[in-house]
Protein backbone atom coordinates (compact mmCIF):
# COMPACT_ATOMS: atom_id res chain seq x y z
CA UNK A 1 0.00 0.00 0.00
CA UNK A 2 1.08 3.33 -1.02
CA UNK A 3 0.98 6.78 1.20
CA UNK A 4 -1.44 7.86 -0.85
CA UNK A 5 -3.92 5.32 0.00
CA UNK A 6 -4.06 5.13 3.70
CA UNK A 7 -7.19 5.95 5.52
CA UNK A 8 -8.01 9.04 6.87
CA UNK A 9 -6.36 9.55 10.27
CA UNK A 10 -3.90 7.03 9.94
CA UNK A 11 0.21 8.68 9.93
CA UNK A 12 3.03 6.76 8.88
CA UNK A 13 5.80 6.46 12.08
CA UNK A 14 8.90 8.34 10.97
CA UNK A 15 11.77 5.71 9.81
CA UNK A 16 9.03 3.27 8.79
CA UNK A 17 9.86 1.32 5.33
CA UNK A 18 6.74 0.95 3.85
CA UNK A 19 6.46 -2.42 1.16
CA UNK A 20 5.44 -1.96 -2.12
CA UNK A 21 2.27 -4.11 -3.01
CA UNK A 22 1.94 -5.72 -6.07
CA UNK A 23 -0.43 -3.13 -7.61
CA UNK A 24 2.38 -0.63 -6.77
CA UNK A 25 5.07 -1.63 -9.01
CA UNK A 26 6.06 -0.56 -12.14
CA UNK A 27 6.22 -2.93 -14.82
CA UNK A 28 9.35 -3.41 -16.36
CA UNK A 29 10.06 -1.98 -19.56
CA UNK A 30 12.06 -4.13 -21.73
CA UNK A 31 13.79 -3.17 -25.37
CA UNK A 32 11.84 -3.52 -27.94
CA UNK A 33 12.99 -6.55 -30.31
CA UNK A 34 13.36 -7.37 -33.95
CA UNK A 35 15.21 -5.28 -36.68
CA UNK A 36 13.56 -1.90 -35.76
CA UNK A 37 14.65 -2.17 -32.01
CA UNK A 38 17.57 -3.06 -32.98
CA UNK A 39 18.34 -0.25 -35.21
CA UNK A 40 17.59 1.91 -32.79
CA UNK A 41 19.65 1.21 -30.39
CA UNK A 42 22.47 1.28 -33.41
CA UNK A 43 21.73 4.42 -34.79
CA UNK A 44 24.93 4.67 -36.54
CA UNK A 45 24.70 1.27 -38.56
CA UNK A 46 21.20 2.29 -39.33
CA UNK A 47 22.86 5.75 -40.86
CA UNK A 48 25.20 3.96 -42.96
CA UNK A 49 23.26 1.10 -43.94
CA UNK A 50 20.32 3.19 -45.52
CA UNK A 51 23.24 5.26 -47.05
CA UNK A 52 24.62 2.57 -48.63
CA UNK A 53 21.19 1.12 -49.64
CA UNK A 54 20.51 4.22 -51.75
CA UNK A 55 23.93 4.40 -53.36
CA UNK A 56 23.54 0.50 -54.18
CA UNK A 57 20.06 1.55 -55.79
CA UNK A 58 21.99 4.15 -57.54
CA UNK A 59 24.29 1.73 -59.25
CA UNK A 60 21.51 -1.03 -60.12
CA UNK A 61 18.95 1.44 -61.29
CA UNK A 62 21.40 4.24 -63.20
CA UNK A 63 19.82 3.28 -66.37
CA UNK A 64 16.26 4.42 -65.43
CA UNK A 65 17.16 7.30 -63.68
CA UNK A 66 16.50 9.70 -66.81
CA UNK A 67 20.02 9.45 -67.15
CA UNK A 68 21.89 9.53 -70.94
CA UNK A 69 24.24 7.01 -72.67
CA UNK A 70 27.69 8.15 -70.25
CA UNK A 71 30.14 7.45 -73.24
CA UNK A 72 27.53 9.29 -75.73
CA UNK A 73 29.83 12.52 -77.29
CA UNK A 74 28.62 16.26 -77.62
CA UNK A 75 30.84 18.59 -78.58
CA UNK A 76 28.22 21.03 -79.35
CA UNK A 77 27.14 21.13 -75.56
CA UNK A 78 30.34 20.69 -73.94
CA UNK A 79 30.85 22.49 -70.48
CA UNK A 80 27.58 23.48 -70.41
CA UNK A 81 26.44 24.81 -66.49
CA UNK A 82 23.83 22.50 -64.73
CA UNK A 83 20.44 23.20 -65.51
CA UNK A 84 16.90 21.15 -66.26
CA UNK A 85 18.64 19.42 -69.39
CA UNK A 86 21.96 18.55 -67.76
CA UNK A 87 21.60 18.08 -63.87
CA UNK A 88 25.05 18.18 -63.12
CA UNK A 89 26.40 20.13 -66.24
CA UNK A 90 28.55 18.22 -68.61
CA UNK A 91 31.87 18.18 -69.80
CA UNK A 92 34.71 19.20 -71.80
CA UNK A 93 33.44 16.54 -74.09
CA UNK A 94 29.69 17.07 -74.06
CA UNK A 95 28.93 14.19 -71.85
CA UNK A 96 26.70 14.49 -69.36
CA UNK A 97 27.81 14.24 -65.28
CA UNK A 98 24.78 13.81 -64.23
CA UNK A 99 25.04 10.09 -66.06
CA UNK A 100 28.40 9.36 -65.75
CA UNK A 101 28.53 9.55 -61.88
CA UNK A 102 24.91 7.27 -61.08
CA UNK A 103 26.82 4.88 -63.48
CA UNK A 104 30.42 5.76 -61.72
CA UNK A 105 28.52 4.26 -58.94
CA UNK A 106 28.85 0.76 -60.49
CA UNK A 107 32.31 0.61 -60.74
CA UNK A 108 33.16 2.07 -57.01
CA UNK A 109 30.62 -0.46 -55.56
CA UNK A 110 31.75 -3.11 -57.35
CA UNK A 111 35.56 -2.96 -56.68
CA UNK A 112 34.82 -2.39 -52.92
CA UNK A 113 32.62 -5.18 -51.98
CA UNK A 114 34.43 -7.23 -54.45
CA UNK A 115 38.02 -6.60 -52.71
CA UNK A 116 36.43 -6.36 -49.19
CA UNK A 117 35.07 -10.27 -50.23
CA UNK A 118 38.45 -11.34 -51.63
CA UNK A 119 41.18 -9.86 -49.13
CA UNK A 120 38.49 -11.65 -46.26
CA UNK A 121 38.77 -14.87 -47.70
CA UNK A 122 42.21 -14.69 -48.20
CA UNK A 123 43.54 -12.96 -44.99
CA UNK A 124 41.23 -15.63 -43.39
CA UNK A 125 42.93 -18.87 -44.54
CA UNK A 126 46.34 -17.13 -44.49
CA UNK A 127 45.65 -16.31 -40.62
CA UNK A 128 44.31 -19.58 -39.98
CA UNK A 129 47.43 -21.41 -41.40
CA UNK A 130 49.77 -18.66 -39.55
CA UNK A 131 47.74 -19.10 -36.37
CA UNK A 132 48.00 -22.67 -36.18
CA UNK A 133 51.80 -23.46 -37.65
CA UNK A 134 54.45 -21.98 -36.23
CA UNK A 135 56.85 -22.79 -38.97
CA UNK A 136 54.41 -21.30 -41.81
CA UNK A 137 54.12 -18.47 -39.22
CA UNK A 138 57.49 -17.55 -39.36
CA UNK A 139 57.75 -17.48 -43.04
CA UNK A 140 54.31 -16.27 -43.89
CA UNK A 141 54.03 -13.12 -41.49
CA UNK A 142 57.59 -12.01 -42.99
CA UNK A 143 56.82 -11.83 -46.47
CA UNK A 144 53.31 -10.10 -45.16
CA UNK A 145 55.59 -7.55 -43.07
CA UNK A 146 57.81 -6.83 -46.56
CA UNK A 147 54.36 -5.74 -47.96
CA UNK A 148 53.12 -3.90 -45.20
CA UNK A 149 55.91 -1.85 -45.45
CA UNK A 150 55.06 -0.71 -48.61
CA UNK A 151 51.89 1.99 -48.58
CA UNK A 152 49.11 0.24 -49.97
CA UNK A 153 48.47 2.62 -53.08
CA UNK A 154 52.06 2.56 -53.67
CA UNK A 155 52.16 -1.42 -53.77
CA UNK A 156 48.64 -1.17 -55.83
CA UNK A 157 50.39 1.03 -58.66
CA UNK A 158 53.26 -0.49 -58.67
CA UNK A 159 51.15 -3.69 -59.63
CA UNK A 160 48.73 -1.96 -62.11
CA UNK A 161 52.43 -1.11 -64.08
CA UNK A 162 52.88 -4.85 -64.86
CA UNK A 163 49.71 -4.90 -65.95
CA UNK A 164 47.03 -2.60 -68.57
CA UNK A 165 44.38 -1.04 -66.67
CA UNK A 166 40.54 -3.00 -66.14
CA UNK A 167 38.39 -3.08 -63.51
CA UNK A 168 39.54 -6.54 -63.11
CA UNK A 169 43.10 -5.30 -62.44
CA UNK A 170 42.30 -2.54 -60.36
CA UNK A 171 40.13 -5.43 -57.97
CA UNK A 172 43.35 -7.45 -57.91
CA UNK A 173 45.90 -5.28 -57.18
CA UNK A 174 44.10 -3.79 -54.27
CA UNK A 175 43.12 -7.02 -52.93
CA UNK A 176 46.98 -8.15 -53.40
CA UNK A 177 47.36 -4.90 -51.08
CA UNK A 178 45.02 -5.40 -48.84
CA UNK A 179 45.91 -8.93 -47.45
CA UNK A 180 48.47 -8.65 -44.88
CA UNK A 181 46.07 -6.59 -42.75
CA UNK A 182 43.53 -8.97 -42.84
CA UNK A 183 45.82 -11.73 -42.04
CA UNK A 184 47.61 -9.99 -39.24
CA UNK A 185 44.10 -9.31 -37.66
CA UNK A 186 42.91 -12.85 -38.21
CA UNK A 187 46.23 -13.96 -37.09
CA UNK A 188 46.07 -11.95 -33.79
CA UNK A 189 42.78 -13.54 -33.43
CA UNK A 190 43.56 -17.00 -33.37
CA UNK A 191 46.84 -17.00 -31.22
CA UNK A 192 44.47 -15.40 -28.55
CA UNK A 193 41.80 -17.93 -29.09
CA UNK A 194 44.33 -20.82 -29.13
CA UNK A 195 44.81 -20.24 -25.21
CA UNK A 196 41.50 -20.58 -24.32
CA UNK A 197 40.50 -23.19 -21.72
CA UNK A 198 37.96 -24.33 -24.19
CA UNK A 199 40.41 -25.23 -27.16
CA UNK A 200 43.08 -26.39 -25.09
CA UNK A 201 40.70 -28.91 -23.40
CA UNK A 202 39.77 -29.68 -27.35
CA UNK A 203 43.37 -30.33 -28.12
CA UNK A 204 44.11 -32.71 -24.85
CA UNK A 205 40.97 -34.63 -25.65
CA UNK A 206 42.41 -35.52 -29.34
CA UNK A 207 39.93 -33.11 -31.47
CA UNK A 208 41.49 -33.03 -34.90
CA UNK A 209 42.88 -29.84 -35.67
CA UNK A 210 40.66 -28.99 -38.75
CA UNK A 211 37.50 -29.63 -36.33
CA UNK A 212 38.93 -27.29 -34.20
CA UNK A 213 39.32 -24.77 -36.28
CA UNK A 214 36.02 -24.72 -37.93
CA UNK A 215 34.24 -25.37 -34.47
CA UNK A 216 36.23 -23.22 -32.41
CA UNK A 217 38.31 -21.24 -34.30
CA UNK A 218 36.67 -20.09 -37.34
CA UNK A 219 33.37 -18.61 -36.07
CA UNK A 220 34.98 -16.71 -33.48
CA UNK A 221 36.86 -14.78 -36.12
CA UNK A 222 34.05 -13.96 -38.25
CA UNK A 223 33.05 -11.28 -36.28
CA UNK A 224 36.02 -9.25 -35.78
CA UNK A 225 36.71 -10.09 -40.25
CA UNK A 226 33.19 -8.73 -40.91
CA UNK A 227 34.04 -5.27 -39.26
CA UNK A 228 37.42 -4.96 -41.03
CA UNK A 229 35.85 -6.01 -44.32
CA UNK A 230 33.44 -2.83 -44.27
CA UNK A 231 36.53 -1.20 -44.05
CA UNK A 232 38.51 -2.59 -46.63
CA UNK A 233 35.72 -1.52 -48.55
CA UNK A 234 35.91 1.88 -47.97
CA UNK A 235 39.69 1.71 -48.87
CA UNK A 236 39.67 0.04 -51.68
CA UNK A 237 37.06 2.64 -53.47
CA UNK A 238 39.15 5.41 -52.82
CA UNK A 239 42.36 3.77 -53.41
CA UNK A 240 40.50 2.86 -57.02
CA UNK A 241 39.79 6.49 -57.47
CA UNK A 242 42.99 7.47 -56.55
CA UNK A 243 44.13 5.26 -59.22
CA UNK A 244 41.88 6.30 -62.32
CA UNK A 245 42.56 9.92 -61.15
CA UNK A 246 46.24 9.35 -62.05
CA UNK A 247 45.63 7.58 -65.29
CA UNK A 248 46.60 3.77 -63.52
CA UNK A 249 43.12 2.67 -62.65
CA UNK A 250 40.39 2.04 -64.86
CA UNK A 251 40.42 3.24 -68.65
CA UNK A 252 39.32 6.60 -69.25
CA UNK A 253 36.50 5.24 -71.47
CA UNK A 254 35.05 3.70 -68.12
CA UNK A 255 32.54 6.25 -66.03
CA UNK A 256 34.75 5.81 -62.46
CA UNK A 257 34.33 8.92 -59.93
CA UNK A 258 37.60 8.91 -60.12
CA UNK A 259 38.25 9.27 -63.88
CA UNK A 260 35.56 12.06 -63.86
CA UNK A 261 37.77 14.17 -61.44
CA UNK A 262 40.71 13.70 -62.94
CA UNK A 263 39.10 15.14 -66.56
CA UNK A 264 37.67 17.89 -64.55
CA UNK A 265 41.17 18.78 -62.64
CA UNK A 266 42.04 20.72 -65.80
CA UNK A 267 39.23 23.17 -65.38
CA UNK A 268 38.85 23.61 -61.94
CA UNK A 269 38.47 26.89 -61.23
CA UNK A 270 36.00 27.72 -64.00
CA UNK A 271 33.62 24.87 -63.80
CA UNK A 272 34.76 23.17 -60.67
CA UNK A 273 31.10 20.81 -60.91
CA UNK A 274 32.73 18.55 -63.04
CA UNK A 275 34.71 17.69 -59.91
CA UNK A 276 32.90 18.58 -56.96
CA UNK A 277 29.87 16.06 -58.13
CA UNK A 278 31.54 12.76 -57.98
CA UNK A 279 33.85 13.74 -55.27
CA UNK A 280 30.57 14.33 -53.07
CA UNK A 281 29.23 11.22 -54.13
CA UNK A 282 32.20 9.01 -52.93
CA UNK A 283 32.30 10.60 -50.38
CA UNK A 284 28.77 9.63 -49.16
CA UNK A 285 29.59 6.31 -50.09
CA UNK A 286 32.34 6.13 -48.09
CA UNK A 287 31.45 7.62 -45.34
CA UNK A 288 28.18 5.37 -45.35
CA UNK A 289 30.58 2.10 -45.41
CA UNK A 290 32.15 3.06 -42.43
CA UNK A 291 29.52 4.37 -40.33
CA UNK A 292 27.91 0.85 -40.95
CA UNK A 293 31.51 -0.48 -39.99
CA UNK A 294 31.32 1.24 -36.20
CA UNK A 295 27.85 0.20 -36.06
CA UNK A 296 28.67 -3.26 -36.53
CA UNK A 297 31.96 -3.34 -34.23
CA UNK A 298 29.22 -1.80 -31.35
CA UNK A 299 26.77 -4.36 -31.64
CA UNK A 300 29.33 -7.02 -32.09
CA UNK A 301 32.00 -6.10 -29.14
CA UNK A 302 29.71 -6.19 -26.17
CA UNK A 303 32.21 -4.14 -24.31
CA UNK A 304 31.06 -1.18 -26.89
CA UNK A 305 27.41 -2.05 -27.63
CA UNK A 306 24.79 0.73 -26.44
CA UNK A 307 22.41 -0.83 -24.01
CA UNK A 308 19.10 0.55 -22.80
């Protein structure tokens, strides 16, 4: 019974606890579940995810997004100013931005998730073997440390010089880059996870080592891979549009974002749209890939996750 509802005339002693009855307490208020509760208690992955969503929409859809052919020449109409017939102006060629960044899109998505997938798979099964042999250790995570020591666009141009430039090429040489950090991660992972109670009891009861990995091993990895793949992805776009801007990426008959600035650089200061468009679009994209990246570490590292 509350104070409230005592009877007339009747005081409360001073220093006397008074019990809550049933009626009187609160009921609990738990999080709500599902994808929208969880969303909202990850704000930030929601952020980037939707981001990304509509830049992936971008890409698939560019061709019904009253946009023109991107390779179609005008010379008649070339550095026009954005207006109702050309969104984002066009350039010193006639072509239209507007067109050749929403399909510019395609190539930036597709060489990030594509060397986010690759340098995963590989830095996982190089970490795994590293982890678990001590003599491919010591020759494995040396010739990893002679390519970390080389900057990772550095290493990627140097390979795109042995080579003539494709999308194709641009995906390996940044995933060729990319690999020693995922391994060194996944590496880390499993020497910590190798001296837990649970996998040494595994080991002294005669578990195979392959059915340790995969049952011990391997999913505890995933986690921690899956975070540093959204960023790989973010590196390798603009690491790709690093290299198109310097002529070593993709070929200039390509719509990249990073092609498209490097044409504009020349006329920068008169019509800087040519430039500003597609740098403002990877940017986005970027920035939506790794705000979905700290998102995920949150609700992954319990240590981090925001709890209500």
């Amino acid at each position: 019974m509350s104070a409230t509802s005592l009877p007339p005339g009747v005081t409360i002693p001073p220093g006397l606890a008074i019990a809550k009855l049933p009626g009187d307490i609160l009921p609990e208020v738990k999080p709500k579940r599902g994808a929208i509760g969880f969303l909202r208690r990850h704000p930030t992955m929601a952020i980037g995810g939707g981001l990304l969503l509509v830049m992936v929409l971008i890409a698939v859809f560019a061709p019904f997004l009253w946009t023109k052919d991107p390779t179609a020449l005008a010379p008649a109409l070339r550095t026009r100013e954005p207006s109702a017939d050309f969104w984002f102006g066009t350039d010193m060629l006639g072509r239209d931005v507007y067109s050749r960044v929403l399909y510019g899109a395609r190539v930036s998505l597709i060489v990030g998730f594509s060397v986010a997938i690759l340098a995963s798979i590989a830095g996982l099964v190089i970490g795994l073997v590293s982890g678990f042999n001590r003599l491919a250790d010591s020759i494995i995570m040396r010739v990893m440390d002679g390519m970390m020591s080389i900057p990772p666009i550095l290493l990627a141009i140097a390979l795109m010089a042995l080579t003539r430039g494709s999308v194709r090429n641009v995906i390996i040489a940044i995933t060729i880059a990319e690999i020693p950090r995922v391994s060194r991660l996944v590496r880390g992972v499993v020497l910590s996870l190798r001296e837990q109670p649970y996998v040494e009891a595994a080991v002294a009861s005669g578990t195979r080592t392959w059915k340790i990995i995969f049952k011990h091993i391997l999913p505890n990895t995933l986690a921690p891979l899956t975070v540093q793949a959204t960023y790989i992805c973010a590196a390798a776009m603009i690491t790709e549009a690093i290299l198109s801007f310097i002529g070593a990426g993709t070929p200039p008959i390509i719509p990249s974002w990073g092609n498209i600035m490097a044409e504009g650089r020349a006329l920068w200061q008169v019509k800087p749209y040519i430039v500003f468009f597609p740098a403002v679009f990877l940017s986005i994209t970027v920035l939506a890939v790794n705000l979905l990246g700290d998102g995920l570490r949150d609700a992954i590292d319990p240590r981090l996750a925001k709890r209500i």
